[in-house]
ModelCIF file with pLDDT and N, C-alpha, C, O atoms, coordinates in Angstrom:
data_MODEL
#
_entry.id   MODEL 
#
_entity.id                         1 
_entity.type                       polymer 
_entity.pdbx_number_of_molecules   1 
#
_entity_poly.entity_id                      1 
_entity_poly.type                           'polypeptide(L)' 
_entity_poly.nstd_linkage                   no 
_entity_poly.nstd_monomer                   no 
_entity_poly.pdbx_seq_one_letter_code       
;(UNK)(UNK)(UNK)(UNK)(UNK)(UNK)(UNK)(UNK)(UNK)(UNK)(UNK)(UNK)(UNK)(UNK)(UNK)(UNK)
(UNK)(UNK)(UNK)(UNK)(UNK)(UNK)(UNK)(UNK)(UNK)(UNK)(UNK)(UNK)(UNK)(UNK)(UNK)(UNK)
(UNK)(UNK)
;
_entity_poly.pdbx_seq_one_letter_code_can   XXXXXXXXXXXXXXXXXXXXXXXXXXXXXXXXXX 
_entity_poly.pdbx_strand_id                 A 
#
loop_
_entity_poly_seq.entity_id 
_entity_poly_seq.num 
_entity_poly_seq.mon_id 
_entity_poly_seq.hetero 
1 1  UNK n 
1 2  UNK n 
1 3  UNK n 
1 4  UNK n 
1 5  UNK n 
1 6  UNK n 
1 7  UNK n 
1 8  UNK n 
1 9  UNK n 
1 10 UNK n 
1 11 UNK n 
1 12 UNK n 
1 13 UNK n 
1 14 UNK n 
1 15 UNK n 
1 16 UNK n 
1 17 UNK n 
1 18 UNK n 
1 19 UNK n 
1 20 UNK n 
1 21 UNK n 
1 22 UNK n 
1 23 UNK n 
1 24 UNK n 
1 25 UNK n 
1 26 UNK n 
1 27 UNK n 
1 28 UNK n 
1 29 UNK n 
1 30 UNK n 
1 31 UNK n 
1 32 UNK n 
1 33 UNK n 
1 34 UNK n 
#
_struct_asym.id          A 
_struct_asym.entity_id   1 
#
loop_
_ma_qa_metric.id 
_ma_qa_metric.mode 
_ma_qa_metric.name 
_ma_qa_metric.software_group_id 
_ma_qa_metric.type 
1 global pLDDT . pLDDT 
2 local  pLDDT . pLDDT 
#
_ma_qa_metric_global.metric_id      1 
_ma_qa_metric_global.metric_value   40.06 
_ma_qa_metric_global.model_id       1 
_ma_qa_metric_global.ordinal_id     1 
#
loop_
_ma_qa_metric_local.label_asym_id 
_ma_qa_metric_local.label_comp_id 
_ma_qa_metric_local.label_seq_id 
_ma_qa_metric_local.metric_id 
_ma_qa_metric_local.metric_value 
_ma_qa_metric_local.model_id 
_ma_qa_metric_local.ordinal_id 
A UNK 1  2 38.00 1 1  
A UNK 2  2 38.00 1 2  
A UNK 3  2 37.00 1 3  
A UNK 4  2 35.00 1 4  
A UNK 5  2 36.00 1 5  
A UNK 6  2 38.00 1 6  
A UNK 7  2 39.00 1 7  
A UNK 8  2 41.00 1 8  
A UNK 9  2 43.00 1 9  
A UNK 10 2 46.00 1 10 
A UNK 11 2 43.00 1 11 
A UNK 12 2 39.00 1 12 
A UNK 13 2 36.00 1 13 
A UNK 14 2 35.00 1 14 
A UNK 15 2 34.00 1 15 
A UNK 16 2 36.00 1 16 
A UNK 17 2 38.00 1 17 
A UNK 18 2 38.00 1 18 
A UNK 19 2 40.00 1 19 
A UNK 20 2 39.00 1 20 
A UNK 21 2 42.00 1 21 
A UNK 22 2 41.00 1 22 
A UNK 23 2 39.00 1 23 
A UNK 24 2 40.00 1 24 
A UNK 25 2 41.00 1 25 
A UNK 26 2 39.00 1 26 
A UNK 27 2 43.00 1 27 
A UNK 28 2 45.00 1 28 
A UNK 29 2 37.00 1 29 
A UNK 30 2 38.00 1 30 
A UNK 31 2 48.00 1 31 
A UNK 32 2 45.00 1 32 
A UNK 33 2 47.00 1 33 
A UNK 34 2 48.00 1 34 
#
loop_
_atom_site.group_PDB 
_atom_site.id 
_atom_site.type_symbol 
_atom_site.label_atom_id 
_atom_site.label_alt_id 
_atom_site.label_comp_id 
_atom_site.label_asym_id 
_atom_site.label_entity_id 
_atom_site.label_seq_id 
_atom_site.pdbx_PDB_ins_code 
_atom_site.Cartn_x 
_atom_site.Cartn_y 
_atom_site.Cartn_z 
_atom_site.occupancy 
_atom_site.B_iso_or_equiv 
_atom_site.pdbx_formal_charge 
_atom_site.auth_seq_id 
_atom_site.auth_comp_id 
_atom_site.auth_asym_id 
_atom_site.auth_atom_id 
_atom_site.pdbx_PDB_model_num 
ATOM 1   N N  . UNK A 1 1  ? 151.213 83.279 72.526 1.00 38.00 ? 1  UNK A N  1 
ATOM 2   C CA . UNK A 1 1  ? 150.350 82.094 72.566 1.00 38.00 ? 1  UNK A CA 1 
ATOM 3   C C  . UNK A 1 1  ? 150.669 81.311 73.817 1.00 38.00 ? 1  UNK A C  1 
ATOM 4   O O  . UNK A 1 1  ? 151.838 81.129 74.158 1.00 38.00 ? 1  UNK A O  1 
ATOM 5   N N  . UNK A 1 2  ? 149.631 80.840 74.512 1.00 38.00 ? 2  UNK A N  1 
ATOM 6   C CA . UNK A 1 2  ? 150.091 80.728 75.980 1.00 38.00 ? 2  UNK A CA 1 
ATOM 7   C C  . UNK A 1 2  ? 149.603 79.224 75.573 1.00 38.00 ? 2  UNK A C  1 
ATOM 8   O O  . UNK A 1 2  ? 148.391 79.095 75.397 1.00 38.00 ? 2  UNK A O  1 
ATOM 9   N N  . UNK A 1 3  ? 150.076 78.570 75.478 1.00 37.00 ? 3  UNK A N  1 
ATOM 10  C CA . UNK A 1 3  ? 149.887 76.934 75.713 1.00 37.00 ? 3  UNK A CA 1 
ATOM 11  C C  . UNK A 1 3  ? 149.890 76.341 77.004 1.00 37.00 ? 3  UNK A C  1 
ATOM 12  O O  . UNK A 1 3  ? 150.370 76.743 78.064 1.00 37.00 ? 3  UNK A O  1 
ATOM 13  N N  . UNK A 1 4  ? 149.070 74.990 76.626 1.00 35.00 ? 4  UNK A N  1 
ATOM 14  C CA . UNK A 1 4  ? 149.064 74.320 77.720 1.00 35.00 ? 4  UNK A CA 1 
ATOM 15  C C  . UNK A 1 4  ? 150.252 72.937 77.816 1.00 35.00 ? 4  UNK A C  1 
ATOM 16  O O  . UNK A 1 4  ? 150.280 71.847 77.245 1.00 35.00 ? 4  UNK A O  1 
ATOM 17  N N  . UNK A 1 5  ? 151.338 73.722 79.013 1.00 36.00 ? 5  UNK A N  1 
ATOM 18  C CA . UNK A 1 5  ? 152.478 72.519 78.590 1.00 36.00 ? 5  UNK A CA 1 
ATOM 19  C C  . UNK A 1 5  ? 153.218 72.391 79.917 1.00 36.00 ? 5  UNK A C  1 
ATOM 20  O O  . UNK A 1 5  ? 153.453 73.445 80.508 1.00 36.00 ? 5  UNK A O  1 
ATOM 21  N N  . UNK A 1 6  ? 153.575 71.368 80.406 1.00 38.00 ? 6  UNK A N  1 
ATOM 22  C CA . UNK A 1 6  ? 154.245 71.698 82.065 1.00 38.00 ? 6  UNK A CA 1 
ATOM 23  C C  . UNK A 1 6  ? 155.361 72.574 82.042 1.00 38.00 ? 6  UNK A C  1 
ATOM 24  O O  . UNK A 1 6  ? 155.706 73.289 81.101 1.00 38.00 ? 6  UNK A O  1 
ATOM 25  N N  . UNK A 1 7  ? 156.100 72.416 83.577 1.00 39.00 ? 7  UNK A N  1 
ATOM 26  C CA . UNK A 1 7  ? 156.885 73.413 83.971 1.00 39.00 ? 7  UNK A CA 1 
ATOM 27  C C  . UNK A 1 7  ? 157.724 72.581 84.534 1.00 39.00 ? 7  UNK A C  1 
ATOM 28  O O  . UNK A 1 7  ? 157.507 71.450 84.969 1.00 39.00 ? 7  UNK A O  1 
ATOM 29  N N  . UNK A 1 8  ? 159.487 73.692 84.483 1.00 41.00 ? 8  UNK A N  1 
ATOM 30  C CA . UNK A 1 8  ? 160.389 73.270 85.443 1.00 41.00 ? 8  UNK A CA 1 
ATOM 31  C C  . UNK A 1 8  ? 159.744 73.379 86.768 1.00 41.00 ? 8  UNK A C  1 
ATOM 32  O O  . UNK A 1 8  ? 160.786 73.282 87.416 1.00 41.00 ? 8  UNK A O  1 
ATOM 33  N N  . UNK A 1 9  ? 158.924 73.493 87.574 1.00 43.00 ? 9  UNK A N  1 
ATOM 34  C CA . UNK A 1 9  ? 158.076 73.533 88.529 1.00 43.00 ? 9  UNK A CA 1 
ATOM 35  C C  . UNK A 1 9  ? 157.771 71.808 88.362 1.00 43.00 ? 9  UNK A C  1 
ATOM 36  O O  . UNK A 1 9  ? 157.634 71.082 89.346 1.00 43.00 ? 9  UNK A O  1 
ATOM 37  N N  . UNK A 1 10 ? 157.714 71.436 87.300 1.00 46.00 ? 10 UNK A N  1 
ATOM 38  C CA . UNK A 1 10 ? 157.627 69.834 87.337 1.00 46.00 ? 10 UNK A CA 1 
ATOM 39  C C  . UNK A 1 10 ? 156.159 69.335 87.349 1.00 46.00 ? 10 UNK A C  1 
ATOM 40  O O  . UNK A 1 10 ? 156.165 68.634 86.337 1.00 46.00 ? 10 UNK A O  1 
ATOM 41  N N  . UNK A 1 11 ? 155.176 69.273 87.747 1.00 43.00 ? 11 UNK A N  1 
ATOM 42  C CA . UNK A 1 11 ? 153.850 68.286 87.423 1.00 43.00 ? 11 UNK A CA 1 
ATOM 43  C C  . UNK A 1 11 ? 153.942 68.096 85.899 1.00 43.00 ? 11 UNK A C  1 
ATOM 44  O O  . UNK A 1 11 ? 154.307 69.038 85.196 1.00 43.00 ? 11 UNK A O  1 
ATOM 45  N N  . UNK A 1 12 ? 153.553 66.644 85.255 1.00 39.00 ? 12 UNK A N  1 
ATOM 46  C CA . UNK A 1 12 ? 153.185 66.170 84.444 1.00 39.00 ? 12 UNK A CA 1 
ATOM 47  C C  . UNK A 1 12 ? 151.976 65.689 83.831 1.00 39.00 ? 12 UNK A C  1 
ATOM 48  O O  . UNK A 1 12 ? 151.983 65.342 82.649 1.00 39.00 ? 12 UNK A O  1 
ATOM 49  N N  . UNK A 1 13 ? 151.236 65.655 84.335 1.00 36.00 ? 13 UNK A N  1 
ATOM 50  C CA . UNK A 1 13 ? 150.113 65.345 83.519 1.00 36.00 ? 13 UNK A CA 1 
ATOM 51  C C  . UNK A 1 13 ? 148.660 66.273 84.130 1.00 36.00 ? 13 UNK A C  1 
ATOM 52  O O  . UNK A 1 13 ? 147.643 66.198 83.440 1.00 36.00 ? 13 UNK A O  1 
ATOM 53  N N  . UNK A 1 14 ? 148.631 66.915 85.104 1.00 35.00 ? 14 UNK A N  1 
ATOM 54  C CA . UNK A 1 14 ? 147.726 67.815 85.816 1.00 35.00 ? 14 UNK A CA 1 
ATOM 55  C C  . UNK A 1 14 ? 147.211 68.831 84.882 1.00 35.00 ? 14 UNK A C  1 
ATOM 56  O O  . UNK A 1 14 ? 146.029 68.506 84.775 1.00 35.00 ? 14 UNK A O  1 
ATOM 57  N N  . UNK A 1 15 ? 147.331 69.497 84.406 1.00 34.00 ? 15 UNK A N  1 
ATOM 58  C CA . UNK A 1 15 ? 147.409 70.865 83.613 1.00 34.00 ? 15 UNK A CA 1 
ATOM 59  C C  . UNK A 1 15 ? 146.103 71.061 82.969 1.00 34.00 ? 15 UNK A C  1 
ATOM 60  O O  . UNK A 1 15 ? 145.572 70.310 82.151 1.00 34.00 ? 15 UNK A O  1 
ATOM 61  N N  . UNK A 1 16 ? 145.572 72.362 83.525 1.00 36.00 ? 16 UNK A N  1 
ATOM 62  C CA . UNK A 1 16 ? 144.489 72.283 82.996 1.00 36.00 ? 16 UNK A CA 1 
ATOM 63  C C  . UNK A 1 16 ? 144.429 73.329 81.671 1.00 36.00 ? 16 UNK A C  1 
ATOM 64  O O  . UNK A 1 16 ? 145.399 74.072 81.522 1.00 36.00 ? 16 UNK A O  1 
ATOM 65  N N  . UNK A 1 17 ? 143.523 73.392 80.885 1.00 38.00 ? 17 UNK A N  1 
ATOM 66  C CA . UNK A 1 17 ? 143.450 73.875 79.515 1.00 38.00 ? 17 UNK A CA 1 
ATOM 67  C C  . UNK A 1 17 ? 142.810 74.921 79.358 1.00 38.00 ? 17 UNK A C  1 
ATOM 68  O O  . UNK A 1 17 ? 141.687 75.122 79.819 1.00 38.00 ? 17 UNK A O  1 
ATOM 69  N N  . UNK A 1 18 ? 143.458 75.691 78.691 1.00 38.00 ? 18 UNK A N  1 
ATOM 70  C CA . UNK A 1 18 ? 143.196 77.022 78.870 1.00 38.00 ? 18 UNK A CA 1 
ATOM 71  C C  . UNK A 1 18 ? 142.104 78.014 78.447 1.00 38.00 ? 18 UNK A C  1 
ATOM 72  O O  . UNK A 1 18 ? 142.465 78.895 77.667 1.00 38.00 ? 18 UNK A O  1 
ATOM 73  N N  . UNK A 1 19 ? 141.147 78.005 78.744 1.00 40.00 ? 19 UNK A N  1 
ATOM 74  C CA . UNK A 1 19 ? 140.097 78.389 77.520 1.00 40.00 ? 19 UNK A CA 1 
ATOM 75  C C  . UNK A 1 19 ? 140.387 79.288 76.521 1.00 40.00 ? 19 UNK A C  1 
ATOM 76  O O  . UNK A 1 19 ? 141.477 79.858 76.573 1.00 40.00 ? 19 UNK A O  1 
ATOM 77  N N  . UNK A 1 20 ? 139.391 79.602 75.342 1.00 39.00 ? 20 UNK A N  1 
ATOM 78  C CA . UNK A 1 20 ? 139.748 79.969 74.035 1.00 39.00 ? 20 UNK A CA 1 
ATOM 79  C C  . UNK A 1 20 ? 139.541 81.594 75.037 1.00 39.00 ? 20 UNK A C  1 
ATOM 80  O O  . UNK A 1 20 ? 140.540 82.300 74.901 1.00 39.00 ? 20 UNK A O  1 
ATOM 81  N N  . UNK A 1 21 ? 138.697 82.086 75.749 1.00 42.00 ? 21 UNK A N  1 
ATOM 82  C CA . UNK A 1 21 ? 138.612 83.501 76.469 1.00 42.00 ? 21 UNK A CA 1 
ATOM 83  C C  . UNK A 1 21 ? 140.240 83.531 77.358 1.00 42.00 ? 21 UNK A C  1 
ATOM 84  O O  . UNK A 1 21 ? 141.110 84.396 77.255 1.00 42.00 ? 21 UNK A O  1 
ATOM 85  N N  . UNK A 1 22 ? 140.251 82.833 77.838 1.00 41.00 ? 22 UNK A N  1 
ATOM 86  C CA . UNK A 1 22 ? 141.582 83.010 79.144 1.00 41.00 ? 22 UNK A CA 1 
ATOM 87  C C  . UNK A 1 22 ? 142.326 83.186 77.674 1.00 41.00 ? 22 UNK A C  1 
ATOM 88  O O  . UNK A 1 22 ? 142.982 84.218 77.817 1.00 41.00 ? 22 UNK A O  1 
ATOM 89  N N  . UNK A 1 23 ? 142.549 82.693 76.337 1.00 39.00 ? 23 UNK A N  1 
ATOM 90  C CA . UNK A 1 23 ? 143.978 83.139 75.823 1.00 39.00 ? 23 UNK A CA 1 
ATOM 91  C C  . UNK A 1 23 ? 143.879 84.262 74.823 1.00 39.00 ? 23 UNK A C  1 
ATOM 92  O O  . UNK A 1 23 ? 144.855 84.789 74.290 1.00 39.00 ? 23 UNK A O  1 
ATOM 93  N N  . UNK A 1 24 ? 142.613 84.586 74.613 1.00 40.00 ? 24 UNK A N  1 
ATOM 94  C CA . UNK A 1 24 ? 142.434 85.914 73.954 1.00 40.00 ? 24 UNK A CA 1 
ATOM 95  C C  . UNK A 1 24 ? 142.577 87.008 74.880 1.00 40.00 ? 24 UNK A C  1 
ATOM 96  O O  . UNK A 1 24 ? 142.875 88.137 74.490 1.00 40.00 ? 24 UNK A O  1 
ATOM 97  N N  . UNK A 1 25 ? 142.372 86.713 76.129 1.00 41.00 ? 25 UNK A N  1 
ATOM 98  C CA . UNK A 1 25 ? 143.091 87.520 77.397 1.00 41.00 ? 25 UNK A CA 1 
ATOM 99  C C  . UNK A 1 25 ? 144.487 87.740 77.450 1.00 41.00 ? 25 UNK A C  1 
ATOM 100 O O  . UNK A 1 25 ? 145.022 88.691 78.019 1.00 41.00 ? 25 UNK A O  1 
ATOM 101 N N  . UNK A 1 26 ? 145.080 86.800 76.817 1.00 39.00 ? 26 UNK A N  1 
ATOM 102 C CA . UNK A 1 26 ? 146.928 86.716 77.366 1.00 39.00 ? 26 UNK A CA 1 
ATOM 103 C C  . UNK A 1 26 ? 147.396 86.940 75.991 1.00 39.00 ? 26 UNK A C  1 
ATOM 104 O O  . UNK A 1 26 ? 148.552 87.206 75.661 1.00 39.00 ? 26 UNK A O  1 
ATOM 105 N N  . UNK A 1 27 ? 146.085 86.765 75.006 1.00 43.00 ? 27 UNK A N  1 
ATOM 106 C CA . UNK A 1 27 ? 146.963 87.065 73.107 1.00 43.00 ? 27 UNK A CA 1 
ATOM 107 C C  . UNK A 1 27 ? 146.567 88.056 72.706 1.00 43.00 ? 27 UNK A C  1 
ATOM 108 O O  . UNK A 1 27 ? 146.524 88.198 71.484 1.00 43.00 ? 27 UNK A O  1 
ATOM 109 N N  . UNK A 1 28 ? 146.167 89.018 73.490 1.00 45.00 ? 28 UNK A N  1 
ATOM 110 C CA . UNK A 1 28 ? 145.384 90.573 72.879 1.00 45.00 ? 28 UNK A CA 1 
ATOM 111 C C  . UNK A 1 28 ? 146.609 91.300 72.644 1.00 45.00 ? 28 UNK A C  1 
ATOM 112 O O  . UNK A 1 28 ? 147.386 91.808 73.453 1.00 45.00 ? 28 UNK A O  1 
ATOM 113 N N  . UNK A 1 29 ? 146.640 91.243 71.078 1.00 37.00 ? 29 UNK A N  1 
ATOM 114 C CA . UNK A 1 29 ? 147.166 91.948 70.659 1.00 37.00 ? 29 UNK A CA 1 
ATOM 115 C C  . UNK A 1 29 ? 147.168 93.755 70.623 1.00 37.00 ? 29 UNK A C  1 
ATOM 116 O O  . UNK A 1 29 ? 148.133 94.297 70.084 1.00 37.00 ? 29 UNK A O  1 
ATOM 117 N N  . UNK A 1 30 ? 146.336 94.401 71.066 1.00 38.00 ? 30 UNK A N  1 
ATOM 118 C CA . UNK A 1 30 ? 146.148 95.863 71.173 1.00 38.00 ? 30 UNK A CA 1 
ATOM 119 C C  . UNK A 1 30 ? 146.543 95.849 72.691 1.00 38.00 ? 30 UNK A C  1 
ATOM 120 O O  . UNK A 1 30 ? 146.623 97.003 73.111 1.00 38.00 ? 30 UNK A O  1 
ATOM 121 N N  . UNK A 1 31 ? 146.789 94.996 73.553 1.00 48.00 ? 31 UNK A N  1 
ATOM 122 C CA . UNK A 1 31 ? 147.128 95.346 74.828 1.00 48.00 ? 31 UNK A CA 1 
ATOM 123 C C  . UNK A 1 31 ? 149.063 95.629 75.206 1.00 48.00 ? 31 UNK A C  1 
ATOM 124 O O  . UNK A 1 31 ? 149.879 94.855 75.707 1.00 48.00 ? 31 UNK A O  1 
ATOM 125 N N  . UNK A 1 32 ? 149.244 97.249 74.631 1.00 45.00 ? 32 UNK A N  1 
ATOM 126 C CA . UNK A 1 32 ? 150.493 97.740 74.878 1.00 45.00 ? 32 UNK A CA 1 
ATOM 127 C C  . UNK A 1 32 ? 151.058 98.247 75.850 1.00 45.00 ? 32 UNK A C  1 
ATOM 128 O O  . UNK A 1 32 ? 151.250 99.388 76.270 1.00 45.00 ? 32 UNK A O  1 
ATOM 129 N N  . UNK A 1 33 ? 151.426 96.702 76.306 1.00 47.00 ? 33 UNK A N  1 
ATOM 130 C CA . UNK A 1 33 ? 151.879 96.946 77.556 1.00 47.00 ? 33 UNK A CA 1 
ATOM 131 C C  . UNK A 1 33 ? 153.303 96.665 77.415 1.00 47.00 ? 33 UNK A C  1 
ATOM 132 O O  . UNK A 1 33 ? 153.464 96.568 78.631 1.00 47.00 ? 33 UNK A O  1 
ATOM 133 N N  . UNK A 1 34 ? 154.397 96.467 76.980 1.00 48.00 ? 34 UNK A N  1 
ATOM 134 C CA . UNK A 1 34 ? 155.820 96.292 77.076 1.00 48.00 ? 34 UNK A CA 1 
ATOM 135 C C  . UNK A 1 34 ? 156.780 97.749 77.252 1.00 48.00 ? 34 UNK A C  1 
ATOM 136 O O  . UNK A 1 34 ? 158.006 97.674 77.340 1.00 48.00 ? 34 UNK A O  1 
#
């Protein structure tokens, strides 16, 4: 689950939000890749 949350990279309040497609991209579960 890829949230939207800052970084030791540091900006605070910039962050943009991730769409519900961009995280079914990064939460696809059938994608066996490890």
């Amino acid at each position: 689950c890829i949230m939207v949350i800052a970084l030791c990279s540091c900006s605070k309040d910039e962050y943009i939000d991730i769409t519900e497609e961009e995280q079914l991209l990064v939460n696809d579960e059938n994608d066996d890749t490890v």
